[in-house]
N, C-alpha and C. Protein backbone atom coordinates (compact mmCIF):
# COMPACT_ATOMS: atom_id res chain seq x y z
N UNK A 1 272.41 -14.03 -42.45
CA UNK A 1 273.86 -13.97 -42.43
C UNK A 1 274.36 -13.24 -41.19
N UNK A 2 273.31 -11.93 -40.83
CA UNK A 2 274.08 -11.28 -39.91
C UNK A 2 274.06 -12.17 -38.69
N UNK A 3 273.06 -13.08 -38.20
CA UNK A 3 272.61 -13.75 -37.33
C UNK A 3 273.85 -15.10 -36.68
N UNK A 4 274.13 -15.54 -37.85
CA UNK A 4 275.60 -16.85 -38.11
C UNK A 4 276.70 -15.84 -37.92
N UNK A 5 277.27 -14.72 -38.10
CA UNK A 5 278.04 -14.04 -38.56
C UNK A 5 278.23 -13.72 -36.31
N UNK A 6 277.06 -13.12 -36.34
CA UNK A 6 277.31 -12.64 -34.59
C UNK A 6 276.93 -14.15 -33.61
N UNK A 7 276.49 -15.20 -34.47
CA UNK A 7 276.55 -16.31 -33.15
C UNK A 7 278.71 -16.98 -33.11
N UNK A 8 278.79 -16.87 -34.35
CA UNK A 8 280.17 -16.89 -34.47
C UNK A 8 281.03 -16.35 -33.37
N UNK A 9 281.02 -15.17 -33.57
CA UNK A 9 281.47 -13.86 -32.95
C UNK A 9 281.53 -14.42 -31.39
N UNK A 10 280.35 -14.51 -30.87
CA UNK A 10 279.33 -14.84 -29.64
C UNK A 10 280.36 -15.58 -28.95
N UNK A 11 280.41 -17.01 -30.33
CA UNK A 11 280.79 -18.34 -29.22
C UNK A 11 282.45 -17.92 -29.25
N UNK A 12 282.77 -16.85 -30.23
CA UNK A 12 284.84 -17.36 -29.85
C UNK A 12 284.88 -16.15 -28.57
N UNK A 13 283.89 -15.14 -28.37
CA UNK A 13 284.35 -14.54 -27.27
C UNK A 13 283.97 -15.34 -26.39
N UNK A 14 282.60 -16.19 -26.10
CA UNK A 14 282.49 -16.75 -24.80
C UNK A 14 283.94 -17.52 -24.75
N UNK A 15 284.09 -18.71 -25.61
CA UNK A 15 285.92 -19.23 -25.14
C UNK A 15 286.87 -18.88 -24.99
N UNK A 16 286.65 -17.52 -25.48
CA UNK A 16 288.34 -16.68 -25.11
C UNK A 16 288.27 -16.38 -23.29
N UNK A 17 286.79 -16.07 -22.89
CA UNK A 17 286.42 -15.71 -22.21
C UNK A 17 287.25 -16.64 -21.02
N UNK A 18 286.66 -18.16 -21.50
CA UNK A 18 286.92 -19.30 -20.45
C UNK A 18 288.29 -19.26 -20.11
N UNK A 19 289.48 -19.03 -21.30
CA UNK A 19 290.71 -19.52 -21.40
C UNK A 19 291.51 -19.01 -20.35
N UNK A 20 292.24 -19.33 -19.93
CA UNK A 20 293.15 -19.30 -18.80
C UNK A 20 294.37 -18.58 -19.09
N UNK A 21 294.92 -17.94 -19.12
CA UNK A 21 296.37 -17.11 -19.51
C UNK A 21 297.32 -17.15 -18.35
N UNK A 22 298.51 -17.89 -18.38
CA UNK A 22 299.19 -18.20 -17.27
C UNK A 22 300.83 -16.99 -17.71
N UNK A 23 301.21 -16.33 -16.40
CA UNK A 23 302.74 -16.23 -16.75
C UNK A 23 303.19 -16.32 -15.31
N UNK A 24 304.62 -16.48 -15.41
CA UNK A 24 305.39 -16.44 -14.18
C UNK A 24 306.65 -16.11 -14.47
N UNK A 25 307.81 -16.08 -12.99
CA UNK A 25 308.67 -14.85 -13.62
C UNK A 25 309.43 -15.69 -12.42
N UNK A 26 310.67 -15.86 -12.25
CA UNK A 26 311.33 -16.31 -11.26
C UNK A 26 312.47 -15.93 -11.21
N UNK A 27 313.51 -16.08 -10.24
CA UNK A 27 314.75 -15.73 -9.59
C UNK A 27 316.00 -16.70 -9.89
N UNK A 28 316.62 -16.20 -11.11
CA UNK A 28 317.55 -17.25 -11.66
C UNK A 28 318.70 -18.37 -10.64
N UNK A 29 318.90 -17.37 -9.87
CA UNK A 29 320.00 -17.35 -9.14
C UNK A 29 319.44 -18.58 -7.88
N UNK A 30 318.81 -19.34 -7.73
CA UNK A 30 317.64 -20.25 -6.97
C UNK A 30 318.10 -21.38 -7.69
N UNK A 31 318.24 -21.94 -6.63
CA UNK A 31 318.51 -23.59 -7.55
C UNK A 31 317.00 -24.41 -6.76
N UNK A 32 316.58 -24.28 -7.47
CA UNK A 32 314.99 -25.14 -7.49
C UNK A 32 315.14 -26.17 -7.00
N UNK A 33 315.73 -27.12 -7.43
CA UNK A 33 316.28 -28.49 -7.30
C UNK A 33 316.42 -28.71 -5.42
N UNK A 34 316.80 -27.88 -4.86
CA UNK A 34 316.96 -27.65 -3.11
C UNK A 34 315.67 -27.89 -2.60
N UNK A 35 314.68 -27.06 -3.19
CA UNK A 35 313.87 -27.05 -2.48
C UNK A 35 312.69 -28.78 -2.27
N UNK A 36 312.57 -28.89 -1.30
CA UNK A 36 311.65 -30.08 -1.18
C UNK A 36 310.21 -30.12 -0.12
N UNK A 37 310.24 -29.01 0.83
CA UNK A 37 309.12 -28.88 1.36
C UNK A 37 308.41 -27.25 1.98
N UNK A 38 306.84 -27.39 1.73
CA UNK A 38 306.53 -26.15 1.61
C UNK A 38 305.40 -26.16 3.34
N UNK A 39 305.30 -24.77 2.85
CA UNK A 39 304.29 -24.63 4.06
C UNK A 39 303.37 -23.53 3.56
N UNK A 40 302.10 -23.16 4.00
CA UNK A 40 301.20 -22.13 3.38
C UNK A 40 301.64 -20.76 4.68
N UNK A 41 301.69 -19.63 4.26
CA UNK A 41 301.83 -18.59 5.02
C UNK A 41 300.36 -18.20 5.60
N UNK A 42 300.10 -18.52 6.62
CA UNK A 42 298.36 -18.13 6.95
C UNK A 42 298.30 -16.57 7.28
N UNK A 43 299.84 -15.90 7.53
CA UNK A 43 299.27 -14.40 7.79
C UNK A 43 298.90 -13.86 6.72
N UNK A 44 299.72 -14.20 5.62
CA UNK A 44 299.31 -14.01 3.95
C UNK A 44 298.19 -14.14 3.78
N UNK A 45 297.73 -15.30 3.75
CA UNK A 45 296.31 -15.96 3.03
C UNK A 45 295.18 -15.40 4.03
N UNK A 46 295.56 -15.00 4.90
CA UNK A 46 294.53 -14.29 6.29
C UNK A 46 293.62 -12.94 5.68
N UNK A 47 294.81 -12.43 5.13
CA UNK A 47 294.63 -10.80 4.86
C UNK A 47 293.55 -11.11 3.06
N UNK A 48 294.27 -12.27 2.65
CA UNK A 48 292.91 -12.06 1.20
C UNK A 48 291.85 -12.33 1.21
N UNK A 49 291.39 -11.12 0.22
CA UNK A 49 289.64 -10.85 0.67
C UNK A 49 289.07 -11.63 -0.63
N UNK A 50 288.62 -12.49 0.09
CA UNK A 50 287.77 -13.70 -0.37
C UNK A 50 287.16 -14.67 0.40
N UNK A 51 286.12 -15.40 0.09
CA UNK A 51 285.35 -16.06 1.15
C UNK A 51 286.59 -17.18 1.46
N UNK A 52 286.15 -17.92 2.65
CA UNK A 52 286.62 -19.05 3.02
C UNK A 52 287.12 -20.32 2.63
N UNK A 53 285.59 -20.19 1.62
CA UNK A 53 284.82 -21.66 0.16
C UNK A 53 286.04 -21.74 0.05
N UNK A 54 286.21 -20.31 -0.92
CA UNK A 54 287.33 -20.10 -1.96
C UNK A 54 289.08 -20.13 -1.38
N UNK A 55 288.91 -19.66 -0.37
CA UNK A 55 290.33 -19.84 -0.26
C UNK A 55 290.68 -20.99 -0.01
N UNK A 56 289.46 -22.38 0.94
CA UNK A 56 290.05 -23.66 1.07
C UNK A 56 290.21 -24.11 -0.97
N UNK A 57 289.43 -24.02 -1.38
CA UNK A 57 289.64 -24.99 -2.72
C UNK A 57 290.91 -24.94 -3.29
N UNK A 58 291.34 -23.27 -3.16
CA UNK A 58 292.65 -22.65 -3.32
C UNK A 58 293.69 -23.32 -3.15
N UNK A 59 293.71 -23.74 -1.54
CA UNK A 59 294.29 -24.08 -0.90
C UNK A 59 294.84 -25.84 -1.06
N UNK A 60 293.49 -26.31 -1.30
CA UNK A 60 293.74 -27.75 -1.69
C UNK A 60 293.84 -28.05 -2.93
N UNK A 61 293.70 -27.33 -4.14
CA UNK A 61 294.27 -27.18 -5.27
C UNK A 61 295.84 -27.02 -5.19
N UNK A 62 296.59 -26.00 -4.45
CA UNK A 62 297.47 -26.05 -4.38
C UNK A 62 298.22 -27.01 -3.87
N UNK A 63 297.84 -27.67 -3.03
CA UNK A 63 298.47 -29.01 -2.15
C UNK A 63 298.30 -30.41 -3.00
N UNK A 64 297.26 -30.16 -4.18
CA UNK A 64 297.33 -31.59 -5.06
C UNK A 64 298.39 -31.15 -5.74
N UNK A 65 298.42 -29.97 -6.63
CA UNK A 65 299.60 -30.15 -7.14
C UNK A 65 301.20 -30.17 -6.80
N UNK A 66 300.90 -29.88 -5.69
CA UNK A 66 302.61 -29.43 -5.33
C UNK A 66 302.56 -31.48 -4.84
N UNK A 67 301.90 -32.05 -4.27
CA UNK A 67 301.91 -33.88 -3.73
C UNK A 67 302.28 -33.96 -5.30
N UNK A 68 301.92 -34.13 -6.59
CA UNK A 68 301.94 -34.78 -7.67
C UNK A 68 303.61 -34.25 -7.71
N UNK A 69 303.97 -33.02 -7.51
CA UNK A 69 305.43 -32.47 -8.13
C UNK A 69 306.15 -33.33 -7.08
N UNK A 70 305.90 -34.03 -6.00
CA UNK A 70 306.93 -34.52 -5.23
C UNK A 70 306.89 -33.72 -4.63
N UNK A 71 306.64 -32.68 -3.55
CA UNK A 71 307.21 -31.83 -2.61
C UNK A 71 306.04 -32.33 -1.69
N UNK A 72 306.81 -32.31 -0.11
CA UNK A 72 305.98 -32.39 0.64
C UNK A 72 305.46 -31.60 1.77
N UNK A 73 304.45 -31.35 2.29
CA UNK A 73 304.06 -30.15 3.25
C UNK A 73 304.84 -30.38 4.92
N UNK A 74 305.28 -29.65 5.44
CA UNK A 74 305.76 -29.40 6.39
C UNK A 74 305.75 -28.26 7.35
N UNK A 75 305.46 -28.29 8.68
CA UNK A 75 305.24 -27.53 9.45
C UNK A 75 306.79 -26.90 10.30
N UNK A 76 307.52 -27.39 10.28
CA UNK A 76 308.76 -27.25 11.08
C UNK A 76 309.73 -27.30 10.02
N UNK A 77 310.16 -26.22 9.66
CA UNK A 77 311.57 -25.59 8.48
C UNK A 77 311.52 -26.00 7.38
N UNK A 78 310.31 -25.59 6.71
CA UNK A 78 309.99 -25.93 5.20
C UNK A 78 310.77 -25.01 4.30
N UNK A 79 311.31 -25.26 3.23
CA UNK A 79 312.38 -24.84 2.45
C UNK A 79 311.36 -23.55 1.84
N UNK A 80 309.97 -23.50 1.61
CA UNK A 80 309.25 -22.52 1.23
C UNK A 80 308.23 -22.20 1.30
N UNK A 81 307.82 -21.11 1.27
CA UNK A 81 306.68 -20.61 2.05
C UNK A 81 305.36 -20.57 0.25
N UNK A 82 304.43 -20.48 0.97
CA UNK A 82 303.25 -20.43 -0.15
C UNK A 82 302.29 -19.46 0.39
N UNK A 83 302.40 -18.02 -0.70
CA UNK A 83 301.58 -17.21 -0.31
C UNK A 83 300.73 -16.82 -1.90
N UNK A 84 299.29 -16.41 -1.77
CA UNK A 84 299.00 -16.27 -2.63
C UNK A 84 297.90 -15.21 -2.20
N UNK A 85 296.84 -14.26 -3.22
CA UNK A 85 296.17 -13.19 -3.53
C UNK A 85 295.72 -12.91 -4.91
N UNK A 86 294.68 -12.53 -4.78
CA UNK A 86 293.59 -12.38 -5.73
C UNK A 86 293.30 -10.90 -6.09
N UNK A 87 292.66 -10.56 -7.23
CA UNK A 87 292.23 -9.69 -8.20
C UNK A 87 291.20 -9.54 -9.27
N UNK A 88 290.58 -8.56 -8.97
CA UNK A 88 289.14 -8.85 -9.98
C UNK A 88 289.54 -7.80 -10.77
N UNK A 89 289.80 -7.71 -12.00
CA UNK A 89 289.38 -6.68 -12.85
C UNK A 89 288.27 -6.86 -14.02
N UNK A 90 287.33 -5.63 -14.05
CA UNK A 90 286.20 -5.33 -14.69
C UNK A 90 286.67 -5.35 -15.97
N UNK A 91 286.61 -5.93 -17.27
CA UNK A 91 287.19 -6.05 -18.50
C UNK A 91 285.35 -5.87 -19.34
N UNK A 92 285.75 -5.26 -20.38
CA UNK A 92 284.90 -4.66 -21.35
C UNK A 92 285.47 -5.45 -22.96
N UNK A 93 284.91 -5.94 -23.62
CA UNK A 93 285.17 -6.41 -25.00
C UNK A 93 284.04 -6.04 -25.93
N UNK A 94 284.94 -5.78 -27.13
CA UNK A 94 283.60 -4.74 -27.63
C UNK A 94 284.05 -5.54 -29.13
N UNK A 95 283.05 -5.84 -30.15
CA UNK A 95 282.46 -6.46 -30.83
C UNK A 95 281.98 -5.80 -31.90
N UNK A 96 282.14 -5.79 -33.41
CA UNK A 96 281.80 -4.99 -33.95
C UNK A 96 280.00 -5.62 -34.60
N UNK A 97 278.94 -4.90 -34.72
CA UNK A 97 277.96 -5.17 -35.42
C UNK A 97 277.41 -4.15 -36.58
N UNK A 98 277.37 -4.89 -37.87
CA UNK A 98 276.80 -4.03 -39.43
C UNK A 98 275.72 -3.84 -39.09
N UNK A 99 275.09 -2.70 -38.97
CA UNK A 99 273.42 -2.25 -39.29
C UNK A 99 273.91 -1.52 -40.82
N UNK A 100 272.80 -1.42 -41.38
CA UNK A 100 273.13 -1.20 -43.12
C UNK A 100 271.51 -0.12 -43.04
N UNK A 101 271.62 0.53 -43.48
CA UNK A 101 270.42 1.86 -43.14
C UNK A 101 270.51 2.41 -44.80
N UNK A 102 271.10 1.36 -45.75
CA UNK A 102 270.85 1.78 -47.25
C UNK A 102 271.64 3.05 -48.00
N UNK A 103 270.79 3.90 -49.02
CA UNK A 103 271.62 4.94 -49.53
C UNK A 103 271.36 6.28 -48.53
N UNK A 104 272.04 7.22 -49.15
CA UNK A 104 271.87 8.73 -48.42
C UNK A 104 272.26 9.38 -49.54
N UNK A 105 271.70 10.54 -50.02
CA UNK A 105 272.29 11.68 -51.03
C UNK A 105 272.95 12.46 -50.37
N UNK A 106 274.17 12.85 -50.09
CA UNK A 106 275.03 13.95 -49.53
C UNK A 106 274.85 15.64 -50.86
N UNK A 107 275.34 16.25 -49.83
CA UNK A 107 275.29 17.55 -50.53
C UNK A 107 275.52 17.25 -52.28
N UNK A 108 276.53 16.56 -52.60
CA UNK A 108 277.07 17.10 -53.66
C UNK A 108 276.49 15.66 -54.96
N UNK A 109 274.95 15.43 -53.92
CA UNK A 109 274.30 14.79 -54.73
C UNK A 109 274.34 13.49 -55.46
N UNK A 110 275.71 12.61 -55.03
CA UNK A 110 276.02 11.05 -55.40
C UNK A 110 275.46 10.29 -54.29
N UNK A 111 275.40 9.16 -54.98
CA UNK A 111 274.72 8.08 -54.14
C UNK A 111 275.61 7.27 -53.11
N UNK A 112 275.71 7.82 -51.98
CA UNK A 112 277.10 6.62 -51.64
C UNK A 112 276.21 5.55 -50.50
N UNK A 113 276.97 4.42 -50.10
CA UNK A 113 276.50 3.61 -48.93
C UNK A 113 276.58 4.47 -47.43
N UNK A 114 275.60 4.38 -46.95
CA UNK A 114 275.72 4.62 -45.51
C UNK A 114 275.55 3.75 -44.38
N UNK A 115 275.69 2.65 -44.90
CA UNK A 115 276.12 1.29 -43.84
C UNK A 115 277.03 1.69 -43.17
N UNK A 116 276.89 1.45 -41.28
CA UNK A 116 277.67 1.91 -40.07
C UNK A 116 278.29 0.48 -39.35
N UNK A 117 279.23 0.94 -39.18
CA UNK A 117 279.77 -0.30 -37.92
C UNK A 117 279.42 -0.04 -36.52
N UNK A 118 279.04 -0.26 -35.74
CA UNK A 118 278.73 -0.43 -35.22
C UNK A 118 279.45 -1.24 -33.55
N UNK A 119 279.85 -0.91 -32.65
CA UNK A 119 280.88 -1.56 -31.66
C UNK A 119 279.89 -1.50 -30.52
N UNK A 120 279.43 -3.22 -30.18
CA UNK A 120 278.58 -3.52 -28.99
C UNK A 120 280.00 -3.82 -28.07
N UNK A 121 279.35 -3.65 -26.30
CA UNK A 121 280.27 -4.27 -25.56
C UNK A 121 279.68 -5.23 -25.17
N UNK A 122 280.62 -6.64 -24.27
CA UNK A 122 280.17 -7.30 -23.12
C UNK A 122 280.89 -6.66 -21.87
N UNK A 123 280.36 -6.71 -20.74
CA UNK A 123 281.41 -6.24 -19.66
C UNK A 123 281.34 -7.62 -18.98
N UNK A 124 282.86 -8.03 -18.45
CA UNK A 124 282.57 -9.18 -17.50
C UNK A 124 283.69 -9.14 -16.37
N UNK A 125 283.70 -10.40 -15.60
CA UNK A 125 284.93 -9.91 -14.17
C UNK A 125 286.09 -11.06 -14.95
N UNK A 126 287.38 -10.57 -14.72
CA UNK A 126 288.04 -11.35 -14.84
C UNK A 126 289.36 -11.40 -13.70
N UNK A 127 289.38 -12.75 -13.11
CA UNK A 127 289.91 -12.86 -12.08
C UNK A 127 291.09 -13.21 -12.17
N UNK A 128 292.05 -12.90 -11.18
CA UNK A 128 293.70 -13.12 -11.72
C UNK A 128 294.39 -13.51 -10.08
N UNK A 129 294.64 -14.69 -10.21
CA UNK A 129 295.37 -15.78 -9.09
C UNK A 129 296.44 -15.60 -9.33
N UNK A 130 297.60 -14.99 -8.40
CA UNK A 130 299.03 -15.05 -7.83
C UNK A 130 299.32 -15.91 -6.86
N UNK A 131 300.51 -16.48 -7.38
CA UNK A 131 300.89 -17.96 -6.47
C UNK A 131 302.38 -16.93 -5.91
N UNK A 132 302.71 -16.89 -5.06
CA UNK A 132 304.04 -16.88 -4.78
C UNK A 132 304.45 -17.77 -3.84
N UNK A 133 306.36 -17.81 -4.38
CA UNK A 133 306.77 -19.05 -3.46
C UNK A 133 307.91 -18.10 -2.86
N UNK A 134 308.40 -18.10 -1.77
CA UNK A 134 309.22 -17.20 -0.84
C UNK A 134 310.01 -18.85 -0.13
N UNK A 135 311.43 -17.97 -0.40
CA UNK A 135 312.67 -18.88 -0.21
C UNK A 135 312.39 -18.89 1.72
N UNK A 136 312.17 -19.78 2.30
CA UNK A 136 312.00 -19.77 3.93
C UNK A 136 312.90 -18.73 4.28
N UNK A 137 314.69 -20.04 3.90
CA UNK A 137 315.91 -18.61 4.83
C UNK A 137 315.98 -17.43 4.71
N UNK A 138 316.12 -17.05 3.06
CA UNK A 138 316.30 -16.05 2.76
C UNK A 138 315.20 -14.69 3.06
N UNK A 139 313.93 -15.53 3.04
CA UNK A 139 312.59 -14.52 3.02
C UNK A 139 312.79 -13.29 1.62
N UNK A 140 312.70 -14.26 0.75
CA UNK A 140 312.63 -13.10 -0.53
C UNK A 140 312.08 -14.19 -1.44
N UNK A 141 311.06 -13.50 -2.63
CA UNK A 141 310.70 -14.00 -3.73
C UNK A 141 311.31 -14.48 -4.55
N UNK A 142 311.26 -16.19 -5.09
CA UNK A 142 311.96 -16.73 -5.68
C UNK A 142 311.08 -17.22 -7.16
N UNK A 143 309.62 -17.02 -6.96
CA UNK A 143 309.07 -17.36 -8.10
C UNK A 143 307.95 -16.77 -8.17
N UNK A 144 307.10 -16.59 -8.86
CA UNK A 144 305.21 -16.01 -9.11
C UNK A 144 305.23 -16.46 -10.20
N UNK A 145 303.87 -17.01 -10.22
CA UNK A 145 302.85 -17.55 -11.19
C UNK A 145 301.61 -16.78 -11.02
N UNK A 146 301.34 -16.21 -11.86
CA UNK A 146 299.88 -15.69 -12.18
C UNK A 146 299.02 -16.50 -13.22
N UNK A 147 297.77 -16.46 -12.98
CA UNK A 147 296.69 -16.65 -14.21
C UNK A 147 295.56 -15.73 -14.11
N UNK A 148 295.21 -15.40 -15.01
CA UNK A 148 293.64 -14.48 -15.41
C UNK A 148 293.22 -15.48 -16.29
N UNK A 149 291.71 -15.62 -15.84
CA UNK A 149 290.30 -16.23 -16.52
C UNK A 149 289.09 -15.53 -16.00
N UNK A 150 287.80 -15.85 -16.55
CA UNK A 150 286.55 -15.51 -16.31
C UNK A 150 286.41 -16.06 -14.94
N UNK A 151 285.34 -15.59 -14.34
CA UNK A 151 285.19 -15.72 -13.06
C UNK A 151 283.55 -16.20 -13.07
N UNK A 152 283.24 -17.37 -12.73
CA UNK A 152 282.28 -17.62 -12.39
C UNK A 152 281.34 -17.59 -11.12
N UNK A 153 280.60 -16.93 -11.17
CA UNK A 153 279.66 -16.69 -9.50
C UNK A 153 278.48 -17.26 -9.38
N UNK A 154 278.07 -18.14 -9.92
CA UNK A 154 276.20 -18.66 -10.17
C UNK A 154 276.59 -20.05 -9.24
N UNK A 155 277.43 -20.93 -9.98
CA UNK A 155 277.89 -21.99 -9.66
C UNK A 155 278.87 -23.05 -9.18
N UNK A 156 278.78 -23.56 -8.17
CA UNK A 156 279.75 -24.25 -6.91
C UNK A 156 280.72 -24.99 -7.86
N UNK A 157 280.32 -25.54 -8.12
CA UNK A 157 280.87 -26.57 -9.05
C UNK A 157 281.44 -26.26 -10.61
N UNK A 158 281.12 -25.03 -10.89
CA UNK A 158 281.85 -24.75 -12.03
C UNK A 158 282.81 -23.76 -11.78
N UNK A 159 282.64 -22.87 -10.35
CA UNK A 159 284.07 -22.22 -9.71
C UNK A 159 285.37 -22.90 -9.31
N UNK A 160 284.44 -24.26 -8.63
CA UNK A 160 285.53 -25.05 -7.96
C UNK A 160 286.36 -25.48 -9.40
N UNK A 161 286.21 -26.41 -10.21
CA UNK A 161 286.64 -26.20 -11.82
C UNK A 161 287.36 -25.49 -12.04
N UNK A 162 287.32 -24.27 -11.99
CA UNK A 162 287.50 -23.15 -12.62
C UNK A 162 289.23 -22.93 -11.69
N UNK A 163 289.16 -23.22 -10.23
CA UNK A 163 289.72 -22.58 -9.39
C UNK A 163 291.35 -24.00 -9.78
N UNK A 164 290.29 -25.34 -9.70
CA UNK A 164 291.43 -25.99 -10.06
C UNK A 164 292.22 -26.12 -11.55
N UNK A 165 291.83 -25.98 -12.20
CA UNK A 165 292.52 -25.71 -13.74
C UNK A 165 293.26 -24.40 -13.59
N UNK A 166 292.79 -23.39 -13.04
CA UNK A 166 293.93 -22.52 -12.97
C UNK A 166 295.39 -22.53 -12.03
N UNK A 167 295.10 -23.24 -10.99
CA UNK A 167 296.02 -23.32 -10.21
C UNK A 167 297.14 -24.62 -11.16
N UNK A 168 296.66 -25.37 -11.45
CA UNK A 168 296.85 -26.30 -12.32
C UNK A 168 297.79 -26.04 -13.21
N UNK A 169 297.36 -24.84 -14.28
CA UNK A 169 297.89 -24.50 -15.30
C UNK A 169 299.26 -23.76 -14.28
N UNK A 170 299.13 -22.80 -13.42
CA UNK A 170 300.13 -21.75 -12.83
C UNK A 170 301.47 -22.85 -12.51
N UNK A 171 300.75 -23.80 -11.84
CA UNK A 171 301.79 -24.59 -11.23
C UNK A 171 302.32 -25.54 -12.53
N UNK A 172 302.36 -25.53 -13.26
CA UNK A 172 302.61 -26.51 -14.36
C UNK A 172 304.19 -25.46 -14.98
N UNK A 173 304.15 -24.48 -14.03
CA UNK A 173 305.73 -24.07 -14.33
C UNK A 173 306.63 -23.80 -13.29
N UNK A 174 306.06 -24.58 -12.33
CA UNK A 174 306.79 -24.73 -11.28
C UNK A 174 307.33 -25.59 -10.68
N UNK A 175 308.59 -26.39 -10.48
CA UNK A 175 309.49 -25.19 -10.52
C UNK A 175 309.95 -25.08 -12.17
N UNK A 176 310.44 -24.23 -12.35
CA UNK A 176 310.80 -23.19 -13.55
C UNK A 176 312.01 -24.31 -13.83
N UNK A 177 312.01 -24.37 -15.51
CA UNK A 177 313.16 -25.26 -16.08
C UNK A 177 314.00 -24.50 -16.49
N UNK A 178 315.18 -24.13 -16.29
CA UNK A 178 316.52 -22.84 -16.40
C UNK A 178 316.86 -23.74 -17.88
N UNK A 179 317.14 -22.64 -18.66
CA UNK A 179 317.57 -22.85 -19.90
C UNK A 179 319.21 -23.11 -20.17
C-alpha cells in the first residue's frame, strides 16, 4: 500500500512539476488594437544570461507566435519593442511519508501508536520566462507575460518543447482582451 500510495504521490508531483503557470498584467489605458508591428530589443536580450541555443529558440518561438497573431516584424518604426529575461529559482517540495515503528509505553504506562509522518523533499530548478512588450513612442511598459515551469537540462529536444509551449501559453494573452 505504502508503495501505490508514494508512486501516486510521485507521478502528480512529477506533472505538477511539468505544468506551466502563466500570468500577465498590462496597461489599461493602451489600445492594443494600434499596435501592428514589433521588433526584438537586442540591447535587452544581449544582457540575458543564457546560452545562445536558448535565446535563438526564444526568439523564434516568439516570432511564430506573434506571425500566427497577425503582427508583423519590422525594422524601421515598429509600434513595439520585444524584450524578454529569465530566472531560475531553486524550489523544494516536500512530500509526506508514514513509517509506522508500532507501539511505545509512555511514562504513564498506556499503549498508544507511535507511527511518524514523516516529510521527504525533492529539490528542483524552476524556470520563469518574462515577455515584455514596450510601447516604441512612448518607451514605457504596456504589457508582461510571465510563465514558471520545470526546467529541463539533459535534453535538446525536450527544452526546445519546453521553451515553445511556454512562450505559447504567455502569448496566448496577448494582446490582453479589456473587459
Amino acid at each position: 500500500m505504502k508503495k501505490i500510495s508514494f508512486l501516486i504521490l510521485a507521478m502528480s508531483f512529477i506533472m505538477s512539476c511539468d505544468s506551466i503557470r502563466v500570468t500577465s498584467d498590462f496597461n489599461e489605458n493602451i489600445e492594443f488594437s494600434d499596435l501592428k508591428t514589433y521588433a526584438f530589443s537586442k540591447k535587452g536580450i544581449d544582457k540575458v544570461k543564457m546560452n545562445d541555443i536558448d535565446k535563438k529558440r526564444i526568439l523564434k518561438a516568439i516570432d511564430i507566435e506573434l506571425y500566427n497573431k497577425g503582427f508583423r516584424k519590422s525594422s524601421i518604426e515598429p509600434d513595439f519593442i520585444i524584450n524578454f529575461f529569465t530566472q531560475t529559482n531553486q524550489k523544494v517540495d516536500f512530500y509526506p511519508s508514514n513509517n509506522y515503528y508500532g507501539y511505545a509505553v509512555p511514562y504513564g504506562g498506556m499503549g498508544v501508536y507511535a507511527g511518524s509522518w514523516y516529510l521527504n523533499s525533492f529539490k528542483y530548478n524552476e524556470g520563469v520566462l518574462f515577455i515584455d512588450i514596450v510601447d516604441n513612442n512612448k518607451n514605457e511598459l504596456v504589457w508582461q507575460g510571465i510563465g514558471k515551469g520545470y526546467i529541463y537540462t539533459d535534453k535538446a529536444d525536450k527544452k526546445s518543447e519546453k521553451i515553445k509551449a511556454m512562450v505559447n501559453k504567455i502569448l496566448l494573452q496577448f494582446p490582453p482582451q479589456k473587459d
